[in-house]
PDB file of N, CA and C in Angstrom:
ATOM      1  N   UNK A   1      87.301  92.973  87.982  1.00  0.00           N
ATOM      2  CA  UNK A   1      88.711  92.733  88.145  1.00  0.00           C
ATOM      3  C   UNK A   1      88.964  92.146  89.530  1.00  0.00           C
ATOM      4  N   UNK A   2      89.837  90.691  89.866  1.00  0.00           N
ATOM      5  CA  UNK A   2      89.962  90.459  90.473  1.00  0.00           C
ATOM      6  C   UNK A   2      91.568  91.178  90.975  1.00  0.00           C
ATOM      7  N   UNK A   3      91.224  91.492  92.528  1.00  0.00           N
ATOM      8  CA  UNK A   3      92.742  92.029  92.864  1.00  0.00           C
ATOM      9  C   UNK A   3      92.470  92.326  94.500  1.00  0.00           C
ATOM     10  N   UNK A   4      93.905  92.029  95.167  1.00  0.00           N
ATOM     11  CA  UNK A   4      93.640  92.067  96.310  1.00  0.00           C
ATOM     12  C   UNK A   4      93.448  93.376  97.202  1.00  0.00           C
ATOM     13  N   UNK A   5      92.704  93.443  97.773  1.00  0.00           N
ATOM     14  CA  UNK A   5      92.284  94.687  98.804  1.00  0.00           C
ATOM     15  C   UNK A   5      93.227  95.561  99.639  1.00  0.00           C
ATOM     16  N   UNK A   6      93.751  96.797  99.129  1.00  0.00           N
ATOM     17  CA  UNK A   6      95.060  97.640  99.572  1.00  0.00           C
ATOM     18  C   UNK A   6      94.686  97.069 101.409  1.00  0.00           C
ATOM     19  N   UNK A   7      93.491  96.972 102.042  1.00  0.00           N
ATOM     20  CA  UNK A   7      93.888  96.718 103.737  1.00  0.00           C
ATOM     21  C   UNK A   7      94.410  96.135 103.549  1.00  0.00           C
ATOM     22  N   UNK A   8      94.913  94.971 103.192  1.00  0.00           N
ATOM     23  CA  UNK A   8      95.730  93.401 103.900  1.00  0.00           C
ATOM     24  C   UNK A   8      96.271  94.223 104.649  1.00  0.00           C
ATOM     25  N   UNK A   9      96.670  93.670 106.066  1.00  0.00           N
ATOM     26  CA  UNK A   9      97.578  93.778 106.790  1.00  0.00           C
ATOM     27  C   UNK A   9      99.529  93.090 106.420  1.00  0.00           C
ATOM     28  N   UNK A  10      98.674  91.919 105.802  1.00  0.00           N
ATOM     29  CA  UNK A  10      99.949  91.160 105.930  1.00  0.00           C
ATOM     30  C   UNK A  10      99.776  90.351 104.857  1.00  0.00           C
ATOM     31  N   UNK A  11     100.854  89.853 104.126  1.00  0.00           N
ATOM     32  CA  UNK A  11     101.191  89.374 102.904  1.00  0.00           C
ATOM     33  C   UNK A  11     102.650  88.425 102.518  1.00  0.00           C
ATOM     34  N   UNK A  12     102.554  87.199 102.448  1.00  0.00           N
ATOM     35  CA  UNK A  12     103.617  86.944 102.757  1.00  0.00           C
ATOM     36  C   UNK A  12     104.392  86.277 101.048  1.00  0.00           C
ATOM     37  N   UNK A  13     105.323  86.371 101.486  1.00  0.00           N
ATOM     38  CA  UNK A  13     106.185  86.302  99.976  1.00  0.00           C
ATOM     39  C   UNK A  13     107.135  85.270  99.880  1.00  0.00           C
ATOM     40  N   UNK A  14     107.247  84.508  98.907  1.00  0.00           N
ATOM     41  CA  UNK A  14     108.411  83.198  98.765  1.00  0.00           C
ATOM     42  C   UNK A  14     109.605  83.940  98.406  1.00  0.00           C
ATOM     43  N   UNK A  15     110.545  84.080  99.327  1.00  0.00           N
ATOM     44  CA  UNK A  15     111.823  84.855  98.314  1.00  0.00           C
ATOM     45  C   UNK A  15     112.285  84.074  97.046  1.00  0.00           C
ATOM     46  N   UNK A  16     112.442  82.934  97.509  1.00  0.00           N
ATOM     47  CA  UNK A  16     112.685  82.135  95.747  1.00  0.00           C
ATOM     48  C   UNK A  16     111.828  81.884  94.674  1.00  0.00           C
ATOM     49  N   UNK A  17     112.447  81.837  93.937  1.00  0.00           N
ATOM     50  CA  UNK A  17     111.103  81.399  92.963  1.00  0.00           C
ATOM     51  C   UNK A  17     111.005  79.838  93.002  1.00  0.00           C
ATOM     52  N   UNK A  18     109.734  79.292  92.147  1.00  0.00           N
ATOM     53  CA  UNK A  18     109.007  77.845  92.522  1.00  0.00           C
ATOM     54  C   UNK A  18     108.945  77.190  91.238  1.00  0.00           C
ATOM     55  N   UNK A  19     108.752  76.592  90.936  1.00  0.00           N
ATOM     56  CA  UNK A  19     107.949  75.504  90.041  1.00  0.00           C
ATOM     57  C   UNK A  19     106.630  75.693  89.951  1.00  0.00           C
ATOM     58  N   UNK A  20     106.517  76.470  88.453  1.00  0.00           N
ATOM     59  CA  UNK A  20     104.779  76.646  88.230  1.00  0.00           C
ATOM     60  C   UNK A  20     104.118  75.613  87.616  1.00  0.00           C
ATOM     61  N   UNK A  21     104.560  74.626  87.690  1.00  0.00           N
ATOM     62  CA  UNK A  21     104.195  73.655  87.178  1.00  0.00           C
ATOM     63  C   UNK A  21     103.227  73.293  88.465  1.00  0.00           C
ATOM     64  N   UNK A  22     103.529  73.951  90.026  1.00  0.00           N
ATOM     65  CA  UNK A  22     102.847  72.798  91.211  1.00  0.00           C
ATOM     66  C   UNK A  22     101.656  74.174  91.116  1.00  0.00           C
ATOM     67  N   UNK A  23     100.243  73.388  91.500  1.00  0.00           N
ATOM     68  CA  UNK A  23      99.054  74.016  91.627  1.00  0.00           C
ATOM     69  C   UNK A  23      98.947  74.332  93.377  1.00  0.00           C
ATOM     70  N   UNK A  24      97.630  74.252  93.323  1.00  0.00           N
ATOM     71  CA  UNK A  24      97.425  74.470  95.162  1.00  0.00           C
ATOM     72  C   UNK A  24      97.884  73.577  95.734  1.00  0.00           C
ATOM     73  N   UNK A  25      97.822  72.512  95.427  1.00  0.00           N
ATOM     74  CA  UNK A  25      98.280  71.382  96.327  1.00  0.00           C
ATOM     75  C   UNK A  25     100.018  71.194  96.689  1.00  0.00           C
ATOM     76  N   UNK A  26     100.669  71.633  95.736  1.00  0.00           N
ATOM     77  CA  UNK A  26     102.193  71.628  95.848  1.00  0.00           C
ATOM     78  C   UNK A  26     102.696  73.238  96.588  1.00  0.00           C
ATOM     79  N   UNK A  27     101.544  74.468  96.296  1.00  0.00           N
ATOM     80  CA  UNK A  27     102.367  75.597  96.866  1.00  0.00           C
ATOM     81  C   UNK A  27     101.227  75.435  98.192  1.00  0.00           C
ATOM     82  N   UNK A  28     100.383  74.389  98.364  1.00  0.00           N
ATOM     83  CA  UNK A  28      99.744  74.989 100.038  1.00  0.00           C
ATOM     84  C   UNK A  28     100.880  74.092 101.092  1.00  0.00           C
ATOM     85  N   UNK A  29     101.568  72.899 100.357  1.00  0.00           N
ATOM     86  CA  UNK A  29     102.905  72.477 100.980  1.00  0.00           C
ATOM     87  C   UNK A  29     103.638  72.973 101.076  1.00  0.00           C
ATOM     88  N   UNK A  30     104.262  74.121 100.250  1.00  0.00           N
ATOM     89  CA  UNK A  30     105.413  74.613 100.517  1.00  0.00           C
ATOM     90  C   UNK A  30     104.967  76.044 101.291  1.00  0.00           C
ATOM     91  N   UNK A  31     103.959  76.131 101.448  1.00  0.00           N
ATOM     92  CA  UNK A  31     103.541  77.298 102.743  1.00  0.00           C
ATOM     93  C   UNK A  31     104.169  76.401 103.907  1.00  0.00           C
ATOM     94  N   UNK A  32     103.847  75.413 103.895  1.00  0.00           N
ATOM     95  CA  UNK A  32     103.711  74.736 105.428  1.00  0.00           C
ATOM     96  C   UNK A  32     105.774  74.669 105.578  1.00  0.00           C
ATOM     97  N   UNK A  33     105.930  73.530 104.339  1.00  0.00           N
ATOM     98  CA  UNK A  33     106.728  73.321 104.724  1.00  0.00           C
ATOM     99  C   UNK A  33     108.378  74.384 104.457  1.00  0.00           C
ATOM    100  N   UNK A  34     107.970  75.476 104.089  1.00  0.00           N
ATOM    101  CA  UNK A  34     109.275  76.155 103.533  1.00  0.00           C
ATOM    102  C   UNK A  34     109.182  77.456 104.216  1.00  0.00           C
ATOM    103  N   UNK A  35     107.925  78.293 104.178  1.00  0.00           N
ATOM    104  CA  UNK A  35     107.401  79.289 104.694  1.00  0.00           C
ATOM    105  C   UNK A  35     106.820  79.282 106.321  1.00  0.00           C
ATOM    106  N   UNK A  36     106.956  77.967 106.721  1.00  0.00           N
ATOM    107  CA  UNK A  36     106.373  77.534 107.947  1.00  0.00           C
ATOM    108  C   UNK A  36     105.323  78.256 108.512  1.00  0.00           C
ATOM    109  N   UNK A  37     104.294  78.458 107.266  1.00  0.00           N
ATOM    110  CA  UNK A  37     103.131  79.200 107.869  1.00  0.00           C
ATOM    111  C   UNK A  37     101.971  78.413 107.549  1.00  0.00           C
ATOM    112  N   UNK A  38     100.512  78.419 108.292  1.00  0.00           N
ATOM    113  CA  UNK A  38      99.470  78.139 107.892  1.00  0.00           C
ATOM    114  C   UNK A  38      98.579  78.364 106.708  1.00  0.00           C
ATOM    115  N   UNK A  39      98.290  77.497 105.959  1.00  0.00           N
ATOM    116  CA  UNK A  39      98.052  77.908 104.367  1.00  0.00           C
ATOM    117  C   UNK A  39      96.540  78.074 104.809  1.00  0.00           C
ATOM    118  N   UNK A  40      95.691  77.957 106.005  1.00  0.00           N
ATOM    119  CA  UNK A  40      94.603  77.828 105.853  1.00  0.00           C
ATOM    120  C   UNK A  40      93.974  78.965 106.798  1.00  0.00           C
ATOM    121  N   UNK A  41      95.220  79.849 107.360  1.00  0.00           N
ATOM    122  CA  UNK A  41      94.741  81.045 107.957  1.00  0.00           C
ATOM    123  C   UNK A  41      94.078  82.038 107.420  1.00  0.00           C
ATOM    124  N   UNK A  42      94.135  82.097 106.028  1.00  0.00           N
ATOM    125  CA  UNK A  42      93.447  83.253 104.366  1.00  0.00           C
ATOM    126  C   UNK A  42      93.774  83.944 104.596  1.00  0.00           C
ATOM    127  N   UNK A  43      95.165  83.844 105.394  1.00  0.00           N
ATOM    128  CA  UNK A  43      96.252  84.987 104.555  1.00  0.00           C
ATOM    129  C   UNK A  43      96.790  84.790 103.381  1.00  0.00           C
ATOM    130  N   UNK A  44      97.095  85.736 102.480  1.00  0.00           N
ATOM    131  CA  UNK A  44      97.861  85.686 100.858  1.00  0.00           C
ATOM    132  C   UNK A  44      99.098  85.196 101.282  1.00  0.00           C
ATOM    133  N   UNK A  45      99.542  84.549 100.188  1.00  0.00           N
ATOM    134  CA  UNK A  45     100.924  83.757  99.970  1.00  0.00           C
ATOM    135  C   UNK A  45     101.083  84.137  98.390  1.00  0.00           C
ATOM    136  N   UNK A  46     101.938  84.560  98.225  1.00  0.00           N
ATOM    137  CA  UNK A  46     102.779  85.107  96.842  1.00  0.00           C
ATOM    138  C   UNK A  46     104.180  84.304  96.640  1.00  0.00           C
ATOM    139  N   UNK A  47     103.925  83.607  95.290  1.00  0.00           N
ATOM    140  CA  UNK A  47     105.148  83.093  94.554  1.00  0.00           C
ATOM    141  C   UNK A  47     105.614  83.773  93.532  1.00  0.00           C
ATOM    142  N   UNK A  48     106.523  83.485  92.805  1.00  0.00           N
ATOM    143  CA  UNK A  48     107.134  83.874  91.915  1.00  0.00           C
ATOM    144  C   UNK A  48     107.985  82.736  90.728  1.00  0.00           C
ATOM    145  N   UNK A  49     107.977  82.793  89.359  1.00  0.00           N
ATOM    146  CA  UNK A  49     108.827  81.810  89.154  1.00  0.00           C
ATOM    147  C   UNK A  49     109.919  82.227  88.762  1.00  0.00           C
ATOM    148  N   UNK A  50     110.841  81.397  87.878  1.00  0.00           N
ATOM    149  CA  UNK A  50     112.554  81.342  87.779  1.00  0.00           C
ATOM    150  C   UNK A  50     112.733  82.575  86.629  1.00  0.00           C
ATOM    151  N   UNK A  51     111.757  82.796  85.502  1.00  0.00           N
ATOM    152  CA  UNK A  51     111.682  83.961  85.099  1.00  0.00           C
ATOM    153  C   UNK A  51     111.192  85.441  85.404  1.00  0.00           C
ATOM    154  N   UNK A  52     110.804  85.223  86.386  1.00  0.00           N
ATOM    155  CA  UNK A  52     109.860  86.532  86.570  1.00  0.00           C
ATOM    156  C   UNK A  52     109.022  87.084  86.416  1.00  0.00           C
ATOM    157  N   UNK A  53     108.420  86.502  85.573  1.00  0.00           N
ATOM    158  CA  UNK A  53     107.469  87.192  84.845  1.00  0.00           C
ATOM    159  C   UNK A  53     105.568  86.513  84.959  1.00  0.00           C
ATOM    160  N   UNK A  54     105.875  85.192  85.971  1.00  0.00           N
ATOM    161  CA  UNK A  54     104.437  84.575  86.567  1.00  0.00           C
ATOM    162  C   UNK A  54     104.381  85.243  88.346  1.00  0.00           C
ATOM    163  N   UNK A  55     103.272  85.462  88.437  1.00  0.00           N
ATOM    164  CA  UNK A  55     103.254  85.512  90.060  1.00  0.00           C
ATOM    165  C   UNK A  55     101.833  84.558  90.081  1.00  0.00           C
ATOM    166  N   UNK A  56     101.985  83.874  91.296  1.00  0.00           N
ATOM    167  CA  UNK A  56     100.867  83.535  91.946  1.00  0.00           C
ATOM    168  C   UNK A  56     100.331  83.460  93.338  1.00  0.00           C
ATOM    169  N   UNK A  57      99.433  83.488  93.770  1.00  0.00           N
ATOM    170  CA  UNK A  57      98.851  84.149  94.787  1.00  0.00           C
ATOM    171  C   UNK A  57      98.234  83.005  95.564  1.00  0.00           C
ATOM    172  N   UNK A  58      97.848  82.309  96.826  1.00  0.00           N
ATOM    173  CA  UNK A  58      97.200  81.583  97.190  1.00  0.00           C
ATOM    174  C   UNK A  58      96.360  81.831  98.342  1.00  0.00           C
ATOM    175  N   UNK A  59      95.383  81.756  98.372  1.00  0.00           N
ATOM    176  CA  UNK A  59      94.416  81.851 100.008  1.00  0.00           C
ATOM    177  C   UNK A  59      93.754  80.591 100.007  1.00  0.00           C
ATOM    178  N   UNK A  60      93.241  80.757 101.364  1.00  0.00           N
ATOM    179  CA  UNK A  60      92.040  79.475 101.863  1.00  0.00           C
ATOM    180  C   UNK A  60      90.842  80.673 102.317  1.00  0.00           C
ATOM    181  N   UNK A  61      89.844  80.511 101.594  1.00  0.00           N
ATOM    182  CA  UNK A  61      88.699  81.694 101.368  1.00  0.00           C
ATOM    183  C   UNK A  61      87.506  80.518 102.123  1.00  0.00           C
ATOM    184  N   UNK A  62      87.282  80.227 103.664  1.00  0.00           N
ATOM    185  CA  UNK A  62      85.930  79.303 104.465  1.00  0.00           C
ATOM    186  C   UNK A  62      86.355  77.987 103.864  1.00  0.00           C
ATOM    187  N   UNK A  63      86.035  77.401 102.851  1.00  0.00           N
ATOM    188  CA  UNK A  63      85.705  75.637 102.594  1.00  0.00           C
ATOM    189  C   UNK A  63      86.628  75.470 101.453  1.00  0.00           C
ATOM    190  N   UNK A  64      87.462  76.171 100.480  1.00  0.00           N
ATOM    191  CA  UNK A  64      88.501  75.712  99.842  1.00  0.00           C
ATOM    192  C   UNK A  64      89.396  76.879  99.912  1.00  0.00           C
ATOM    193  N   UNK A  65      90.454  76.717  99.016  1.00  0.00           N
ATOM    194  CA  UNK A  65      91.857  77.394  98.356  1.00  0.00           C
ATOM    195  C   UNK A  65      91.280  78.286  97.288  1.00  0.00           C
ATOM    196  N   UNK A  66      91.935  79.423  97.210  1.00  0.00           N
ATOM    197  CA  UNK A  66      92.080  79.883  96.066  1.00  0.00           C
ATOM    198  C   UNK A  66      93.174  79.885  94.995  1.00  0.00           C
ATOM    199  N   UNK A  67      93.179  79.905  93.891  1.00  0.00           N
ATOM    200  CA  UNK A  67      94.741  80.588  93.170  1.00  0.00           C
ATOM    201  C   UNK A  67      94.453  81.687  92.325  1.00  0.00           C
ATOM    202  N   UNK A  68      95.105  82.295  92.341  1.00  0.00           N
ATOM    203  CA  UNK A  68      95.085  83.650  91.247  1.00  0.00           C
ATOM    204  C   UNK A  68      96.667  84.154  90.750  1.00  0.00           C
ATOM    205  N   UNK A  69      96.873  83.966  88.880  1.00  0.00           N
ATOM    206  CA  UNK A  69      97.570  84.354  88.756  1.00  0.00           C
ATOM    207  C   UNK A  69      97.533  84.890  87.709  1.00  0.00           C
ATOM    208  N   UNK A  70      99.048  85.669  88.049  1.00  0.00           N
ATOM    209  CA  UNK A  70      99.446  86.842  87.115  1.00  0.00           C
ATOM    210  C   UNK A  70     100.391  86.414  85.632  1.00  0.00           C
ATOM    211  N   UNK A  71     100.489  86.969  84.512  1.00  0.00           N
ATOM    212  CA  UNK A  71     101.655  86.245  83.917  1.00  0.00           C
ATOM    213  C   UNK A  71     102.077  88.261  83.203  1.00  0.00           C
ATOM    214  N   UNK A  72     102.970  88.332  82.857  1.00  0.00           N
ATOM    215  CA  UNK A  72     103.239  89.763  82.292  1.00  0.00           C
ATOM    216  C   UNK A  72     103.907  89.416  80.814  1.00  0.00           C
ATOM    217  N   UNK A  73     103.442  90.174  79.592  1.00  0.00           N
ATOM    218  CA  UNK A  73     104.102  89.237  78.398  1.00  0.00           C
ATOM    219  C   UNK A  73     105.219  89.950  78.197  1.00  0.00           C
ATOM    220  N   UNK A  74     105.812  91.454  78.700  1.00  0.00           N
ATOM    221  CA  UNK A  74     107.000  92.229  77.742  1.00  0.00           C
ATOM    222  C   UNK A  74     107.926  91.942  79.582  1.00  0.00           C
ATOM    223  N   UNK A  75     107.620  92.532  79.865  1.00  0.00           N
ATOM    224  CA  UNK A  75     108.347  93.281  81.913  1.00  0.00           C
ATOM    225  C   UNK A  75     108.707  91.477  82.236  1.00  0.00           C
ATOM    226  N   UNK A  76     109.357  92.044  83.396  1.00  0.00           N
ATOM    227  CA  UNK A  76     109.377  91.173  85.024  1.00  0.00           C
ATOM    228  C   UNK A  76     109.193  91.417  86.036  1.00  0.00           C
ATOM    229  N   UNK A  77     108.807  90.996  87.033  1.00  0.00           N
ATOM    230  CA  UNK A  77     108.061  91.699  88.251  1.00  0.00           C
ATOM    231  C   UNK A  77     110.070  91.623  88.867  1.00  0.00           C
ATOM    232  N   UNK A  78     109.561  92.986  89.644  1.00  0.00           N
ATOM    233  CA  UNK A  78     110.630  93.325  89.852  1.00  0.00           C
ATOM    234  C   UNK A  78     110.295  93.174  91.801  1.00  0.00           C
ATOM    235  N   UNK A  79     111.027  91.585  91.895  1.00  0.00           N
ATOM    236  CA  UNK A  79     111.694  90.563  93.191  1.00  0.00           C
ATOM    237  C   UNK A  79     111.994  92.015  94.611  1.00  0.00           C
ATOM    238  N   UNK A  80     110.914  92.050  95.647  1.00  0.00           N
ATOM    239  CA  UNK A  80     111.858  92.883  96.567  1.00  0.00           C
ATOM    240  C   UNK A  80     112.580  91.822  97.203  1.00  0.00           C
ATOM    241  N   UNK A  81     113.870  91.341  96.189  1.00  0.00           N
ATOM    242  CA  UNK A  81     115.160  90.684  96.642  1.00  0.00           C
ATOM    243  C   UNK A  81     116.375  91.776  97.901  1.00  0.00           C
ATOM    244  N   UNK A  82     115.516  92.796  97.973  1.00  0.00           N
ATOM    245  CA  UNK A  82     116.550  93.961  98.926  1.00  0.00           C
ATOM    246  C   UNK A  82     116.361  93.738 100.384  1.00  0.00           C
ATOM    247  N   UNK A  83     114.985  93.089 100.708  1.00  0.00           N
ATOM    248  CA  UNK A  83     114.542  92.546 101.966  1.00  0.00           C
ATOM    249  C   UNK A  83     115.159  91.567 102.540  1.00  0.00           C
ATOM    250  N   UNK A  84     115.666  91.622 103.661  1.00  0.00           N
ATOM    251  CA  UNK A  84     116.265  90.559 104.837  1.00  0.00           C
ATOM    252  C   UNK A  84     114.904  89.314 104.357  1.00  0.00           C
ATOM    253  N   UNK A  85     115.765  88.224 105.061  1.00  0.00           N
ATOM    254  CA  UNK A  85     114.502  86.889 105.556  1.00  0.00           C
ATOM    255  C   UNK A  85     114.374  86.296 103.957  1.00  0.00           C
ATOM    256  N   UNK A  86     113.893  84.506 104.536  1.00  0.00           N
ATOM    257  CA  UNK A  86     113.607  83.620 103.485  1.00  0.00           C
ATOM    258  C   UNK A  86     112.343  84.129 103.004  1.00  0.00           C
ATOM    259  N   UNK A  87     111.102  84.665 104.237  1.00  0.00           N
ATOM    260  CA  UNK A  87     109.889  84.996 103.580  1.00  0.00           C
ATOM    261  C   UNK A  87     109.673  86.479 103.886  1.00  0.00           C
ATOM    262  N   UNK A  88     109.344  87.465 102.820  1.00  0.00           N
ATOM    263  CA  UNK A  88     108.871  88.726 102.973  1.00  0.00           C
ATOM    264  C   UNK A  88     107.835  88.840 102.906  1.00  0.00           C
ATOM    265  N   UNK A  89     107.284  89.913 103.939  1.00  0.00           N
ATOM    266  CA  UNK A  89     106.304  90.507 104.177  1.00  0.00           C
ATOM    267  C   UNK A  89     106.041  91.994 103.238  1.00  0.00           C
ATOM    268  N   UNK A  90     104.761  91.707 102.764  1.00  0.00           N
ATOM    269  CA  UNK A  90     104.352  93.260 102.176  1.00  0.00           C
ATOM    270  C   UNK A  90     102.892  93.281 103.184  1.00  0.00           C
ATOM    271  N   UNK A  91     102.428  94.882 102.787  1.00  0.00           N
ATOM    272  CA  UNK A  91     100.647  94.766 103.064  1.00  0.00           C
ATOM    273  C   UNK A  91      99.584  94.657 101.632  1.00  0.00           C
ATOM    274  N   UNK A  92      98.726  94.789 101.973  1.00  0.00           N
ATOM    275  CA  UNK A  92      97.843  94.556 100.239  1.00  0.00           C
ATOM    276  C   UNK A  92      98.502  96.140  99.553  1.00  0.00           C
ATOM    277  N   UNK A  93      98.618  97.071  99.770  1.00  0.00           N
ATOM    278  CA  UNK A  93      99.129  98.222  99.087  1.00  0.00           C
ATOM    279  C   UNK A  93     100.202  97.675  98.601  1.00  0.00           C
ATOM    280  N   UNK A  94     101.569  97.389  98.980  1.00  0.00           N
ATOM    281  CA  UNK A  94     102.647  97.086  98.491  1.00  0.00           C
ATOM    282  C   UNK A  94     102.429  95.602  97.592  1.00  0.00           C
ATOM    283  N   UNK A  95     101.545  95.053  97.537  1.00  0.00           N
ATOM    284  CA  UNK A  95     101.374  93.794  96.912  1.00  0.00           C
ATOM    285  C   UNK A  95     101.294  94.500  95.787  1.00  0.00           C
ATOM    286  N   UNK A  96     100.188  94.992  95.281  1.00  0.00           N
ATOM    287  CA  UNK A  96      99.286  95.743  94.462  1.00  0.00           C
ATOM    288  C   UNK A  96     100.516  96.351  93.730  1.00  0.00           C
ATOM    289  N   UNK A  97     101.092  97.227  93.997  1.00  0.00           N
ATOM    290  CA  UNK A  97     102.346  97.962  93.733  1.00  0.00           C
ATOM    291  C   UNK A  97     103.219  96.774  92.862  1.00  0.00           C
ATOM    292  N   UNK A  98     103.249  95.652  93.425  1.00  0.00           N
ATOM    293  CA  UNK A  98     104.557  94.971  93.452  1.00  0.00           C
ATOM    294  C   UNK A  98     103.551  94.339  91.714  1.00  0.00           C
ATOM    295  N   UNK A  99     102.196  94.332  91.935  1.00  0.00           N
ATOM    296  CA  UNK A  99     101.491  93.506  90.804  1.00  0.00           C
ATOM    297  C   UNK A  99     101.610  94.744  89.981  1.00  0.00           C
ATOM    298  N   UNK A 100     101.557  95.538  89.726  1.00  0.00           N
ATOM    299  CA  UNK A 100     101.491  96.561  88.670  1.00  0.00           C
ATOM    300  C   UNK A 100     102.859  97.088  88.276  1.00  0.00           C
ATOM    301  N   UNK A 101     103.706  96.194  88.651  1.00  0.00           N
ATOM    302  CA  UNK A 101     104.930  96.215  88.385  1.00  0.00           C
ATOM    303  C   UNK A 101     105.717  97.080  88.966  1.00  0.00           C
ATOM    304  N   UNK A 102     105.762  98.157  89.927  1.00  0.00           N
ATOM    305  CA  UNK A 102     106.652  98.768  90.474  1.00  0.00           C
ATOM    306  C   UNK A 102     108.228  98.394  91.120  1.00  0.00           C
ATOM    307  N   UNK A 103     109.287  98.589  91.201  1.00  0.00           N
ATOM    308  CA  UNK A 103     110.072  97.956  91.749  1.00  0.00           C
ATOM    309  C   UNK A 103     110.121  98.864  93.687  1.00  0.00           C
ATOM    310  N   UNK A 104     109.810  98.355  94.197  1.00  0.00           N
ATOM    311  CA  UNK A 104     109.337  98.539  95.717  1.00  0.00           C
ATOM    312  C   UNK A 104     110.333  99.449  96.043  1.00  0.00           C
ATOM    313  N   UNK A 105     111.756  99.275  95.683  1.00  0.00           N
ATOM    314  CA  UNK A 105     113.093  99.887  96.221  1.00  0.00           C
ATOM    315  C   UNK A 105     113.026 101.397  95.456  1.00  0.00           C
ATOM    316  N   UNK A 106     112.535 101.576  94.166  1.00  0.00           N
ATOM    317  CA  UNK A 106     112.792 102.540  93.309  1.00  0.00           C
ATOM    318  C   UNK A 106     111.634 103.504  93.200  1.00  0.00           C
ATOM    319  N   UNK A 107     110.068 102.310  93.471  1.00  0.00           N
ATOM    320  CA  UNK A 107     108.667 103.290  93.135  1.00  0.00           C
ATOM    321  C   UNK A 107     108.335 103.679  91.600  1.00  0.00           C
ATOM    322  N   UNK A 108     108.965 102.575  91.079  1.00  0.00           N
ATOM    323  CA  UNK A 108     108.683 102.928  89.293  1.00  0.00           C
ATOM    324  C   UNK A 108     107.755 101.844  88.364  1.00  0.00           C
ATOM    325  N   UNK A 109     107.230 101.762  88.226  1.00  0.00           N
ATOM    326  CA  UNK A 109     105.962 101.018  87.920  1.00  0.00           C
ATOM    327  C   UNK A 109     106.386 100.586  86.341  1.00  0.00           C
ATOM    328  N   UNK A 110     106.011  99.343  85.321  1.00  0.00           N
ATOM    329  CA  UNK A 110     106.543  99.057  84.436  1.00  0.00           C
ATOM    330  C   UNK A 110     105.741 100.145  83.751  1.00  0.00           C
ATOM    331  N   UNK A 111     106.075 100.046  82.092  1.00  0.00           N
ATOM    332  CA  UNK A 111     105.355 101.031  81.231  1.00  0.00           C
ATOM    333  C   UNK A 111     103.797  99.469  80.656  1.00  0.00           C
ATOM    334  N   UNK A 112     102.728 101.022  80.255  1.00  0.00           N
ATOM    335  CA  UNK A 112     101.318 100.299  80.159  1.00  0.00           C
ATOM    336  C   UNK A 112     101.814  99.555  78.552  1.00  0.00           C
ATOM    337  N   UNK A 113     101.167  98.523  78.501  1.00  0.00           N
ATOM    338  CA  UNK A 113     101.129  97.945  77.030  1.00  0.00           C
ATOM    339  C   UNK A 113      99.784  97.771  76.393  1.00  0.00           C
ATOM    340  N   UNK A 114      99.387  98.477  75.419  1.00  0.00           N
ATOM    341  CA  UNK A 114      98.387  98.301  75.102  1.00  0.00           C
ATOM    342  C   UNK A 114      98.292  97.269  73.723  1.00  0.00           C
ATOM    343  N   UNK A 115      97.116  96.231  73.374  1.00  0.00           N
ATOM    344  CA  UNK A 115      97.020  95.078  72.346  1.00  0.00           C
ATOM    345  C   UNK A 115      95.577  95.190  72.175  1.00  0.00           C
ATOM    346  N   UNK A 116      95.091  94.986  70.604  1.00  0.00           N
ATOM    347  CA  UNK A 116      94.160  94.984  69.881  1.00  0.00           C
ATOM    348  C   UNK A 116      93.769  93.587  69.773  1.00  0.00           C
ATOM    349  N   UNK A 117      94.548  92.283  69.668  1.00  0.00           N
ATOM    350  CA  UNK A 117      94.084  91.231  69.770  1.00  0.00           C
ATOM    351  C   UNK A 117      95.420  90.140  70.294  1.00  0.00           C
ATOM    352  N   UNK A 118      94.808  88.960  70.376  1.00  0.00           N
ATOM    353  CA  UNK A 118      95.981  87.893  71.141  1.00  0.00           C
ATOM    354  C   UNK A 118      96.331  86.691  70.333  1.00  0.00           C
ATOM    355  N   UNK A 119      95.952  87.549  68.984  1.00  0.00           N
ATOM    356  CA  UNK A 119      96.481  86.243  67.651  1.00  0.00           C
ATOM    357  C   UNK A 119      97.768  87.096  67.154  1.00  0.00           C
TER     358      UNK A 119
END
């Protein structure tokens, strides 16, 4: 299972949601240019889209980018929209939290869904 490591120190978050249509190349721009941070420091960068229900994740791991994403088929990741600032900060614990669906403000995690097949 890929998933990020409760140390992170630091974790940074798009308060809006994006266009999942753009891959690395469109969200390592909008690090630079929206988030005004370095996409190539391998710190995590977390998006979100207009439904809620995709997250994606970006690092620069030595000689390329990574992406890793999430999609949820019933829930929505529940936005810490309660936070001041264009970009929020979590640590890898509160990421993790935020990926397993918890709502950060409340501490309630979505319910498990279990599926036998994907036809």
């Amino acid at each position: 299972m890929m998933r990020p490591a409760n140390d992170i120190d630091i974790v940074w978050l798009a308060r809006d949601a994006v266009d999942f249509r753009k891959g690395i190349n469109g969200l390592s721009v909008l690090v630079e240019e929206q988030l005004a941070r370095d996409p190539f420091s391998g710190q995590l960068f977390v998006f979100i889209n207009k439904a809620r229900d995709k997250v994606k994740v970006l690092y620069w791991e030595r000689a390329g980018f990574c992406m890793w994403q999430k999609r949820l088929e019933r829930e929505v990741f529940k936005w810490p929209d309660h936070l001041d600032g264009s970009v929020l900060t979590l640590d890898g614990q509160q990421l993790n939290w935020l990926l397993d669906g918890y709502d950060l403000k409340a501490m309630r995690p979505h319910r498990s869904l279990r599926y036998s097949t994907v036809l």
